[in-house]
PDB file of N, CA and C in Angstrom:
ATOM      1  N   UNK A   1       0.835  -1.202   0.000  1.00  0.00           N
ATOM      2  CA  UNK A   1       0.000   0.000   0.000  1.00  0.00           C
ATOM      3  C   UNK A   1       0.870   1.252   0.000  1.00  0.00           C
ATOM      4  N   UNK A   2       1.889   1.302   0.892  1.00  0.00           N
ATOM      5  CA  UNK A   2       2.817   2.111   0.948  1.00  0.00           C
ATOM      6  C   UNK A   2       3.415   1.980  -0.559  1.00  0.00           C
ATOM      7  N   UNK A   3       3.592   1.789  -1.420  1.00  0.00           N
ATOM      8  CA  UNK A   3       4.164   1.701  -2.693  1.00  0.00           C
ATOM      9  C   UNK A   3       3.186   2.412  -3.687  1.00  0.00           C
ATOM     10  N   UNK A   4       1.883   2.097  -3.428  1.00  0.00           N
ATOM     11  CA  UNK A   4       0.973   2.736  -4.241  1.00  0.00           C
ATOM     12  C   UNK A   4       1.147   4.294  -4.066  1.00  0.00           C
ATOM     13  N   UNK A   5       1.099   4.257  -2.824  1.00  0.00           N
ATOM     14  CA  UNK A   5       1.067   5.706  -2.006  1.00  0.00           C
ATOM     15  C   UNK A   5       2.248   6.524  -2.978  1.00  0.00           C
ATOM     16  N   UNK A   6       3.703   6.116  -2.758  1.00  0.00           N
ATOM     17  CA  UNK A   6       4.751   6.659  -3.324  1.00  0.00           C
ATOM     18  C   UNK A   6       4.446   6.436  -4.895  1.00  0.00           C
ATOM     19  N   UNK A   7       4.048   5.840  -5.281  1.00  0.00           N
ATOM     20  CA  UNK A   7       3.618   6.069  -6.881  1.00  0.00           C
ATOM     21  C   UNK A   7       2.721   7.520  -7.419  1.00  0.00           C
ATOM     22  N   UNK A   8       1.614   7.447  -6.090  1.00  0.00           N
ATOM     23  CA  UNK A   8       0.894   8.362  -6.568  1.00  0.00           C
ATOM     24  C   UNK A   8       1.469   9.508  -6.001  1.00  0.00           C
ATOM     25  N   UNK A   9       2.317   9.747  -5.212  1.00  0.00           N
ATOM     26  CA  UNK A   9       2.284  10.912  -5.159  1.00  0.00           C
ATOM     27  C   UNK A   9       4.276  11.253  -5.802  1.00  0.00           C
ATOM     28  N   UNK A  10       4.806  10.376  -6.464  1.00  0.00           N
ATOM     29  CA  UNK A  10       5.646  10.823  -7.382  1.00  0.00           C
ATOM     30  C   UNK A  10       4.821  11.009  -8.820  1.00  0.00           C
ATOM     31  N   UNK A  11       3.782  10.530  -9.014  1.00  0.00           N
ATOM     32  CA  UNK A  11       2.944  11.002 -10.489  1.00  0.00           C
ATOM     33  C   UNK A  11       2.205  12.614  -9.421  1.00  0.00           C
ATOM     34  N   UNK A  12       2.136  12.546  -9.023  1.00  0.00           N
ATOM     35  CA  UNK A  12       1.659  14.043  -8.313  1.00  0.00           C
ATOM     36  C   UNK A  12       2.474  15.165  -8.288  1.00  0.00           C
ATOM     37  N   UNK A  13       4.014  14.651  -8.112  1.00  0.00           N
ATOM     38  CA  UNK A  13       5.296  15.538  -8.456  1.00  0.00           C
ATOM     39  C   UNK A  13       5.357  15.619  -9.682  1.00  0.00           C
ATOM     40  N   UNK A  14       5.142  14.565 -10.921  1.00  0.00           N
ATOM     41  CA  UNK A  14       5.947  15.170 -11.944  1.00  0.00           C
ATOM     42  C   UNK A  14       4.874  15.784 -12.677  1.00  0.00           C
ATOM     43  N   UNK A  15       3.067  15.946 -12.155  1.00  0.00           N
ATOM     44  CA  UNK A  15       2.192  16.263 -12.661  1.00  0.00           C
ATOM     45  C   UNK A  15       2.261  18.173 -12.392  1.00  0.00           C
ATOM     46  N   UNK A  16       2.961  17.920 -11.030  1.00  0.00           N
ATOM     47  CA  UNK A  16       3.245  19.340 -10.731  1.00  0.00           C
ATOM     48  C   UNK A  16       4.513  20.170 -11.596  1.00  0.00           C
ATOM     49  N   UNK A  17       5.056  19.304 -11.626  1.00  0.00           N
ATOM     50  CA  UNK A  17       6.797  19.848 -12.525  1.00  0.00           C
ATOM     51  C   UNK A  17       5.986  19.859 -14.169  1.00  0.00           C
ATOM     52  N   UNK A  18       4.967  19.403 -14.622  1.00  0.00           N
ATOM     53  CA  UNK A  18       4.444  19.099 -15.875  1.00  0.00           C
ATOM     54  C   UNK A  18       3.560  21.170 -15.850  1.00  0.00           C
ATOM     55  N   UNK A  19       2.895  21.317 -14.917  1.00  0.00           N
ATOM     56  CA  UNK A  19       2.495  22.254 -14.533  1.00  0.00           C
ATOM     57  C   UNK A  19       3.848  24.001 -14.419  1.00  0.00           C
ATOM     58  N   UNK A  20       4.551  23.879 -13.922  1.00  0.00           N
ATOM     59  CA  UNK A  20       5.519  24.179 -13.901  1.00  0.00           C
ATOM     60  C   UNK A  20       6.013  24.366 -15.242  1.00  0.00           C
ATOM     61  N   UNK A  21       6.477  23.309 -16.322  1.00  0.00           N
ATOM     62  CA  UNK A  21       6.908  23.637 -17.283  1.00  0.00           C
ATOM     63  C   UNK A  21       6.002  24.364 -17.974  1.00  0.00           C
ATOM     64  N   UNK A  22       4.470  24.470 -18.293  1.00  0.00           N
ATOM     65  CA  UNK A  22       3.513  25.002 -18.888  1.00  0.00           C
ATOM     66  C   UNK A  22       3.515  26.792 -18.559  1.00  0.00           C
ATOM     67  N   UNK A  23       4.054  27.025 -17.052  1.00  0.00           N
ATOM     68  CA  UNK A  23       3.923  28.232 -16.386  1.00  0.00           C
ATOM     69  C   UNK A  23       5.330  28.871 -17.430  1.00  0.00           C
ATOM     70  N   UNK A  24       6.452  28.283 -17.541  1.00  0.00           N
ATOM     71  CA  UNK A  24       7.794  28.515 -18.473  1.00  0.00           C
ATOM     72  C   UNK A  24       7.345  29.040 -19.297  1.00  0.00           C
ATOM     73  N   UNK A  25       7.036  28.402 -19.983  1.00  0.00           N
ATOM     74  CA  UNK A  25       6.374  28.120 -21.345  1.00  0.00           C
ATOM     75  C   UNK A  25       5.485  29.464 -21.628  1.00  0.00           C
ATOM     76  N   UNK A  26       4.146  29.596 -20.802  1.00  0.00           N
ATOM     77  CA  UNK A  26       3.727  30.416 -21.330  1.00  0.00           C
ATOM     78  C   UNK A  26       4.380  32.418 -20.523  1.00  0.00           C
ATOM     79  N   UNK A  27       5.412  31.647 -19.877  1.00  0.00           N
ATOM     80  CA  UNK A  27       6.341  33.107 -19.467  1.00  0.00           C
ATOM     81  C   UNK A  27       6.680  33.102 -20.642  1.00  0.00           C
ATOM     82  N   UNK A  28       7.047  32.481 -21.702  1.00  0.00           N
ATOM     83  CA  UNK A  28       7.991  32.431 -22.681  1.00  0.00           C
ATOM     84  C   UNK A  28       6.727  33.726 -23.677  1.00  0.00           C
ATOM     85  N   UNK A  29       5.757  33.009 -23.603  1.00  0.00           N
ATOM     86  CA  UNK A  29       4.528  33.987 -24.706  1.00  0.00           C
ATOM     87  C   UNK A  29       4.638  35.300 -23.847  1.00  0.00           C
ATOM     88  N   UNK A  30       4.331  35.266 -22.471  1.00  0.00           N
ATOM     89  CA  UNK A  30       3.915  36.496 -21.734  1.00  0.00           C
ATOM     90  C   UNK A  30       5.167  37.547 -22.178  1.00  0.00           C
ATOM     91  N   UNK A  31       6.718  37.149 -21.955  1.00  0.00           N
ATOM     92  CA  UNK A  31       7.877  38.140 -22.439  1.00  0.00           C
ATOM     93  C   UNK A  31       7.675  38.565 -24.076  1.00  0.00           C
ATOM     94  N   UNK A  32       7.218  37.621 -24.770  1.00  0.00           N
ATOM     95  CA  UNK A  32       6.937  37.715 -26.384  1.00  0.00           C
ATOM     96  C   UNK A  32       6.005  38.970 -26.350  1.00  0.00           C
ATOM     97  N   UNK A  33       4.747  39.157 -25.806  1.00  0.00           N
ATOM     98  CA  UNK A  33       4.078  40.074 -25.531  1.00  0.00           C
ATOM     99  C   UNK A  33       3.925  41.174 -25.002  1.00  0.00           C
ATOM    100  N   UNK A  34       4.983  41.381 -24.200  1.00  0.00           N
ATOM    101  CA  UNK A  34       5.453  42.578 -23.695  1.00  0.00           C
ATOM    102  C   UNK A  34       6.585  43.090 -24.279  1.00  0.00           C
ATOM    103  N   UNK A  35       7.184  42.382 -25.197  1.00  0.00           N
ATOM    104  CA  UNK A  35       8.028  42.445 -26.225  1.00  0.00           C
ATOM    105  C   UNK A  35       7.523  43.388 -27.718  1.00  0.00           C
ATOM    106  N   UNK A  36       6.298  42.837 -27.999  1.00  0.00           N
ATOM    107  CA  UNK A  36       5.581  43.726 -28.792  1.00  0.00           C
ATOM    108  C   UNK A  36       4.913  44.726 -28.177  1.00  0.00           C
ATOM    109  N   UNK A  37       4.335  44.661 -27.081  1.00  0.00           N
ATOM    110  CA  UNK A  37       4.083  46.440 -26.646  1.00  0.00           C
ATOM    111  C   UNK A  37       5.607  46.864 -26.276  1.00  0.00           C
ATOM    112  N   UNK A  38       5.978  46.905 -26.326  1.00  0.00           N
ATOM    113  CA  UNK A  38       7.386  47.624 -25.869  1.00  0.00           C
ATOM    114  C   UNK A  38       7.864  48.190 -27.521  1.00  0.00           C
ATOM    115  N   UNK A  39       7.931  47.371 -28.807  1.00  0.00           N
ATOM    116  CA  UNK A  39       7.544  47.269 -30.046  1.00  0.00           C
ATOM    117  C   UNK A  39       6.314  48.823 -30.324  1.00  0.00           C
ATOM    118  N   UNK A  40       5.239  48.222 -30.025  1.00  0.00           N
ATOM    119  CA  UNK A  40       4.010  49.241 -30.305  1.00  0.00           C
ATOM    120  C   UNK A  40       4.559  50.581 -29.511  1.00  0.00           C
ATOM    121  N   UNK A  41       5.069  50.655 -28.246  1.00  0.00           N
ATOM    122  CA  UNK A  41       5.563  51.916 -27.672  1.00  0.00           C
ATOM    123  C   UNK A  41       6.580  52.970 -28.684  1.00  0.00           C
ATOM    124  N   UNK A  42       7.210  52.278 -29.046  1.00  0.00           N
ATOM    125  CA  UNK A  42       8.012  52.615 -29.761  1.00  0.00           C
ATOM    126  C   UNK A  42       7.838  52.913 -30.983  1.00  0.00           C
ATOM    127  N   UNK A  43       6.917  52.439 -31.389  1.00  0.00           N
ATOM    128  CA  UNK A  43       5.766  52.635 -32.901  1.00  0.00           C
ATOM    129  C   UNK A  43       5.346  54.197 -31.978  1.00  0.00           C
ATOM    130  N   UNK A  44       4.408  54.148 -31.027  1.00  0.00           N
ATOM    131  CA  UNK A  44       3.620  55.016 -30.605  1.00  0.00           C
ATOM    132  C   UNK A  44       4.383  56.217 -30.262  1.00  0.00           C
ATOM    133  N   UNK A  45       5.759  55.925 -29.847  1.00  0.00           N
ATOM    134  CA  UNK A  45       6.514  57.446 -29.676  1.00  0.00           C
ATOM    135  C   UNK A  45       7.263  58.102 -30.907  1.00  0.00           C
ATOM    136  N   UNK A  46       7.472  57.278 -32.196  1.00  0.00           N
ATOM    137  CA  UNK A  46       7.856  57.855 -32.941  1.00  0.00           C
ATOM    138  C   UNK A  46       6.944  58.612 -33.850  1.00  0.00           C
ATOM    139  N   UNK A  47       5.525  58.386 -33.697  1.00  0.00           N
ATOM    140  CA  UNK A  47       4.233  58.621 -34.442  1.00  0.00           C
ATOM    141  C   UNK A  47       4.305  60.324 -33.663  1.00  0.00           C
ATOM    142  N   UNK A  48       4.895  60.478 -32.835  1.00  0.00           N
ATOM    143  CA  UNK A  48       4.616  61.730 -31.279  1.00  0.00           C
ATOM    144  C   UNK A  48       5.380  62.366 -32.175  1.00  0.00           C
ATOM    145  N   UNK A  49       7.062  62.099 -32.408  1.00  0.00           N
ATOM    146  CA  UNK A  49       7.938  62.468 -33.078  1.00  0.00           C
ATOM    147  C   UNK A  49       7.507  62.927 -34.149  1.00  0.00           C
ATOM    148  N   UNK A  50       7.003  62.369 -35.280  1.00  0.00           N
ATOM    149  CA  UNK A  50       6.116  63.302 -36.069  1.00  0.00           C
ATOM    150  C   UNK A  50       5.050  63.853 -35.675  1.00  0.00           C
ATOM    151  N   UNK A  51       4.332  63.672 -34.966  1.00  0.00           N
ATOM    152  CA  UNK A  51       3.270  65.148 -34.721  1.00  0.00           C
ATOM    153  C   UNK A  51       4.168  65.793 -34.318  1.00  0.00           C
ATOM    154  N   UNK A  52       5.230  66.073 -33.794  1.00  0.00           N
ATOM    155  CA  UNK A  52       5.973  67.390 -33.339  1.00  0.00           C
ATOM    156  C   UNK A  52       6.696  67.916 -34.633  1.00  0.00           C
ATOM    157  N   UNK A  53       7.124  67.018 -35.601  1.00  0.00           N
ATOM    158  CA  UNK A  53       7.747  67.491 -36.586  1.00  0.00           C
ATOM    159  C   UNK A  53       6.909  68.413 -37.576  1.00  0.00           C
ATOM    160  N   UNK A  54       5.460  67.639 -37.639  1.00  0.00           N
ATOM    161  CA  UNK A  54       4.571  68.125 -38.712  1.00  0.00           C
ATOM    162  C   UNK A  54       3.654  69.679 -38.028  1.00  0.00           C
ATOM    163  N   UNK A  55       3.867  69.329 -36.824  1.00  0.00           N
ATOM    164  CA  UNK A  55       3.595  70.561 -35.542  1.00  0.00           C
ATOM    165  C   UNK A  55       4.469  72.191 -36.159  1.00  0.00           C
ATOM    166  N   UNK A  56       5.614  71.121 -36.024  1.00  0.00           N
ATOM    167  CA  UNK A  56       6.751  72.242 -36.044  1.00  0.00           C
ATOM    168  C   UNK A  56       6.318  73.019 -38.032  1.00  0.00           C
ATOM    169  N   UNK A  57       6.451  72.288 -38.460  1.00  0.00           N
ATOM    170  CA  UNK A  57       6.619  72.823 -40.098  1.00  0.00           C
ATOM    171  C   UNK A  57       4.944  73.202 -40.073  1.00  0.00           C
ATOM    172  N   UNK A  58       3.564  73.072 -39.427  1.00  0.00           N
ATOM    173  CA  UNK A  58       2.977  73.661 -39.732  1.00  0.00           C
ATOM    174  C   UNK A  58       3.006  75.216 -38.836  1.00  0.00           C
ATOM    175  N   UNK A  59       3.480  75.306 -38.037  1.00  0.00           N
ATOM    176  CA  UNK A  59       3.584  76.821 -37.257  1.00  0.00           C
ATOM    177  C   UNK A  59       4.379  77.218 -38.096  1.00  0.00           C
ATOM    178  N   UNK A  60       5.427  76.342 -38.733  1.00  0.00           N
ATOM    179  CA  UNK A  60       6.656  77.649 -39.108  1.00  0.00           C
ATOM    180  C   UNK A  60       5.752  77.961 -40.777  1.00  0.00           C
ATOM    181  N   UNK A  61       4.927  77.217 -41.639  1.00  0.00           N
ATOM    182  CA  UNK A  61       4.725  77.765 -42.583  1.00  0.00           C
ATOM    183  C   UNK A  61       3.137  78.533 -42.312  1.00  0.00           C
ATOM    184  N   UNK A  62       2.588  78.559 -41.302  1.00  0.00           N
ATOM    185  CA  UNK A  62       1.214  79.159 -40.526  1.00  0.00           C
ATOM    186  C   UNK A  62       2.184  81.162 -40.583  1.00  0.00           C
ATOM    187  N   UNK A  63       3.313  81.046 -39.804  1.00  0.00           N
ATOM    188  CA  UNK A  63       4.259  81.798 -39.610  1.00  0.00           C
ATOM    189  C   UNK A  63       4.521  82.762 -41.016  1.00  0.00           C
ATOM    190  N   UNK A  64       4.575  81.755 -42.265  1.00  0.00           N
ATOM    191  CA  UNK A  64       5.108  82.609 -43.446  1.00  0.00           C
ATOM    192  C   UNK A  64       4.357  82.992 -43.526  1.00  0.00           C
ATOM    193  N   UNK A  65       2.618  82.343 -43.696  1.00  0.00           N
ATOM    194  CA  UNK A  65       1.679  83.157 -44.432  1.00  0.00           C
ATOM    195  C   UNK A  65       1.352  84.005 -43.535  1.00  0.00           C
ATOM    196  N   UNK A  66       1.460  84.354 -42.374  1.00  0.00           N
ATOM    197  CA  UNK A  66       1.175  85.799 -41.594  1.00  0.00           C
ATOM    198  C   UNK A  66       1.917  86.695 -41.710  1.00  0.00           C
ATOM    199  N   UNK A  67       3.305  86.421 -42.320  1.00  0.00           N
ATOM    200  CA  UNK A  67       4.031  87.206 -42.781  1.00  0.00           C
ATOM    201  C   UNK A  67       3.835  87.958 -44.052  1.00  0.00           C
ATOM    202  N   UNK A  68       3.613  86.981 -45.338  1.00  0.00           N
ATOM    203  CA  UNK A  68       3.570  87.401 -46.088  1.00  0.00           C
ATOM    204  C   UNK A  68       1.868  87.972 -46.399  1.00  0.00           C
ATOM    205  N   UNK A  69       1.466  87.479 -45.601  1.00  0.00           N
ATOM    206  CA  UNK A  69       0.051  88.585 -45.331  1.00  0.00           C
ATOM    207  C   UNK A  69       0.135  89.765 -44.988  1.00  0.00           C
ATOM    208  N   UNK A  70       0.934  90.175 -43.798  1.00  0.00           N
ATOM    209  CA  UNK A  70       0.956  91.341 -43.614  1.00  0.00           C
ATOM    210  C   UNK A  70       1.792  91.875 -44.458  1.00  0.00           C
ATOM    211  N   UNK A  71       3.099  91.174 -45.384  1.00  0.00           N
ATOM    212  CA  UNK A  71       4.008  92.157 -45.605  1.00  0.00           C
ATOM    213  C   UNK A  71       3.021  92.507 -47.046  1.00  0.00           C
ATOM    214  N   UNK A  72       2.086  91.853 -47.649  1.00  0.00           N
ATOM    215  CA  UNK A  72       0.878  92.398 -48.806  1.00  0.00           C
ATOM    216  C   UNK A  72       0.469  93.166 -48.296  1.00  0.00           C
ATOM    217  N   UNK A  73      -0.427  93.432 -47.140  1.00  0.00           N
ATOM    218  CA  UNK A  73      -1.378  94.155 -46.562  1.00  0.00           C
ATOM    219  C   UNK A  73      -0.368  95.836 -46.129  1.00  0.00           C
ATOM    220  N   UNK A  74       1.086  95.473 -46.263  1.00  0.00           N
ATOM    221  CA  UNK A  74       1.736  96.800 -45.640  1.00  0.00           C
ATOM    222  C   UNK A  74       2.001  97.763 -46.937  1.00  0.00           C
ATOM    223  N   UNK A  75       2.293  96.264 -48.094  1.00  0.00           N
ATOM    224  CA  UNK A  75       2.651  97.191 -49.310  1.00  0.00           C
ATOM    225  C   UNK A  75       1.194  97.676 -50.264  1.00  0.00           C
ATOM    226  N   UNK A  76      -0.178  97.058 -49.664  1.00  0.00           N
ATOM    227  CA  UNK A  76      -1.190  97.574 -50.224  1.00  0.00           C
ATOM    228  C   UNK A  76      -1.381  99.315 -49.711  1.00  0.00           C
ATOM    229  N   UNK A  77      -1.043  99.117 -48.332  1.00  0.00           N
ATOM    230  CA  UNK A  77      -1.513 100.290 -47.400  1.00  0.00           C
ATOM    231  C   UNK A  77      -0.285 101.804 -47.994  1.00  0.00           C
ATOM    232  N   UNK A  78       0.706 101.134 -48.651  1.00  0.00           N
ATOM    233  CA  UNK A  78       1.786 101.923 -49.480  1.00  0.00           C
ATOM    234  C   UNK A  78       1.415 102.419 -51.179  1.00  0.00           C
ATOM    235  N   UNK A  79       0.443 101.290 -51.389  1.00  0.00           N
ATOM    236  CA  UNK A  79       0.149 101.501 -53.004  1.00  0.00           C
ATOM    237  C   UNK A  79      -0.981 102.061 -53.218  1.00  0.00           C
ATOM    238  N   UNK A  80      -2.316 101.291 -52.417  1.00  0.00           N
ATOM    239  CA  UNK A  80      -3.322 102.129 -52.895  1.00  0.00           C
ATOM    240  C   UNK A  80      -3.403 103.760 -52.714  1.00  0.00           C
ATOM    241  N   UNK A  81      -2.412 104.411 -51.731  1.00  0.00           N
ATOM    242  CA  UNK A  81      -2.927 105.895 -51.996  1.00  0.00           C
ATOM    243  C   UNK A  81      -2.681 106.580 -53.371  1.00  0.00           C
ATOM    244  N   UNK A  82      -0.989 105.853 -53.848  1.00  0.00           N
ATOM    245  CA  UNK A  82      -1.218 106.395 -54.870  1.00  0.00           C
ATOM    246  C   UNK A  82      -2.148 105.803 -56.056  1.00  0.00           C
ATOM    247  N   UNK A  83      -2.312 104.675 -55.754  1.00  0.00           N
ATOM    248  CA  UNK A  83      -3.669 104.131 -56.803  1.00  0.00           C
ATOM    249  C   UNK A  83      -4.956 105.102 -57.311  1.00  0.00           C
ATOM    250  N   UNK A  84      -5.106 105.719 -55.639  1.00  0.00           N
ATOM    251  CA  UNK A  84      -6.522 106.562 -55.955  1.00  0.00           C
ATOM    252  C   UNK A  84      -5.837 107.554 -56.689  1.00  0.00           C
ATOM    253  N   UNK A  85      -5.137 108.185 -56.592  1.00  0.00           N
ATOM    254  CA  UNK A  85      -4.397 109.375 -57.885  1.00  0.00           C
ATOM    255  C   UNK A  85      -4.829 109.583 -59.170  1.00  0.00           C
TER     256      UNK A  85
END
């Protein structure tokens, strides 16, 4: 009886070590997966990187045309008087 006993509970150990390897195993997927968000982060901060880039070049050309708006609007305010002439 005592023999049965140690049977079943060495199939109880290696059912547990069987368990165990499965926990490995799917650490192995869980690092894979945090592997790709770490992946997607890095997708997601360079996407930032361009909104700041496309940020940047739309102020700076937002910038020209207020410029070259006013610098029309300064040389209208120079031309039309003599226009009315």
């Amino acid at each position: 009886m005592s023999y049965a006993y140690n049977e079943q509970e060495s199939f109880w150990i290696f059912k547990n070590l069987n368990v165990f390897y499965w926990i490995f195993e799917n650490l192995h997927v869980f690092y894979w997966i945090f592997k790709n968000l770490n992946v997607f982060y890095g997708i997601f901060e360079n996407l930032n990187v361009f909104y700041w880039i496309f940020e940047k070049i739309s102020f700076s050309v937002l910038k020209q045309l207020i410029d070259n708006l006013s610098l029309d609007l300064a040389l209208s305010d120079l031309v039309l008087p003599y226009h009315r002439l």
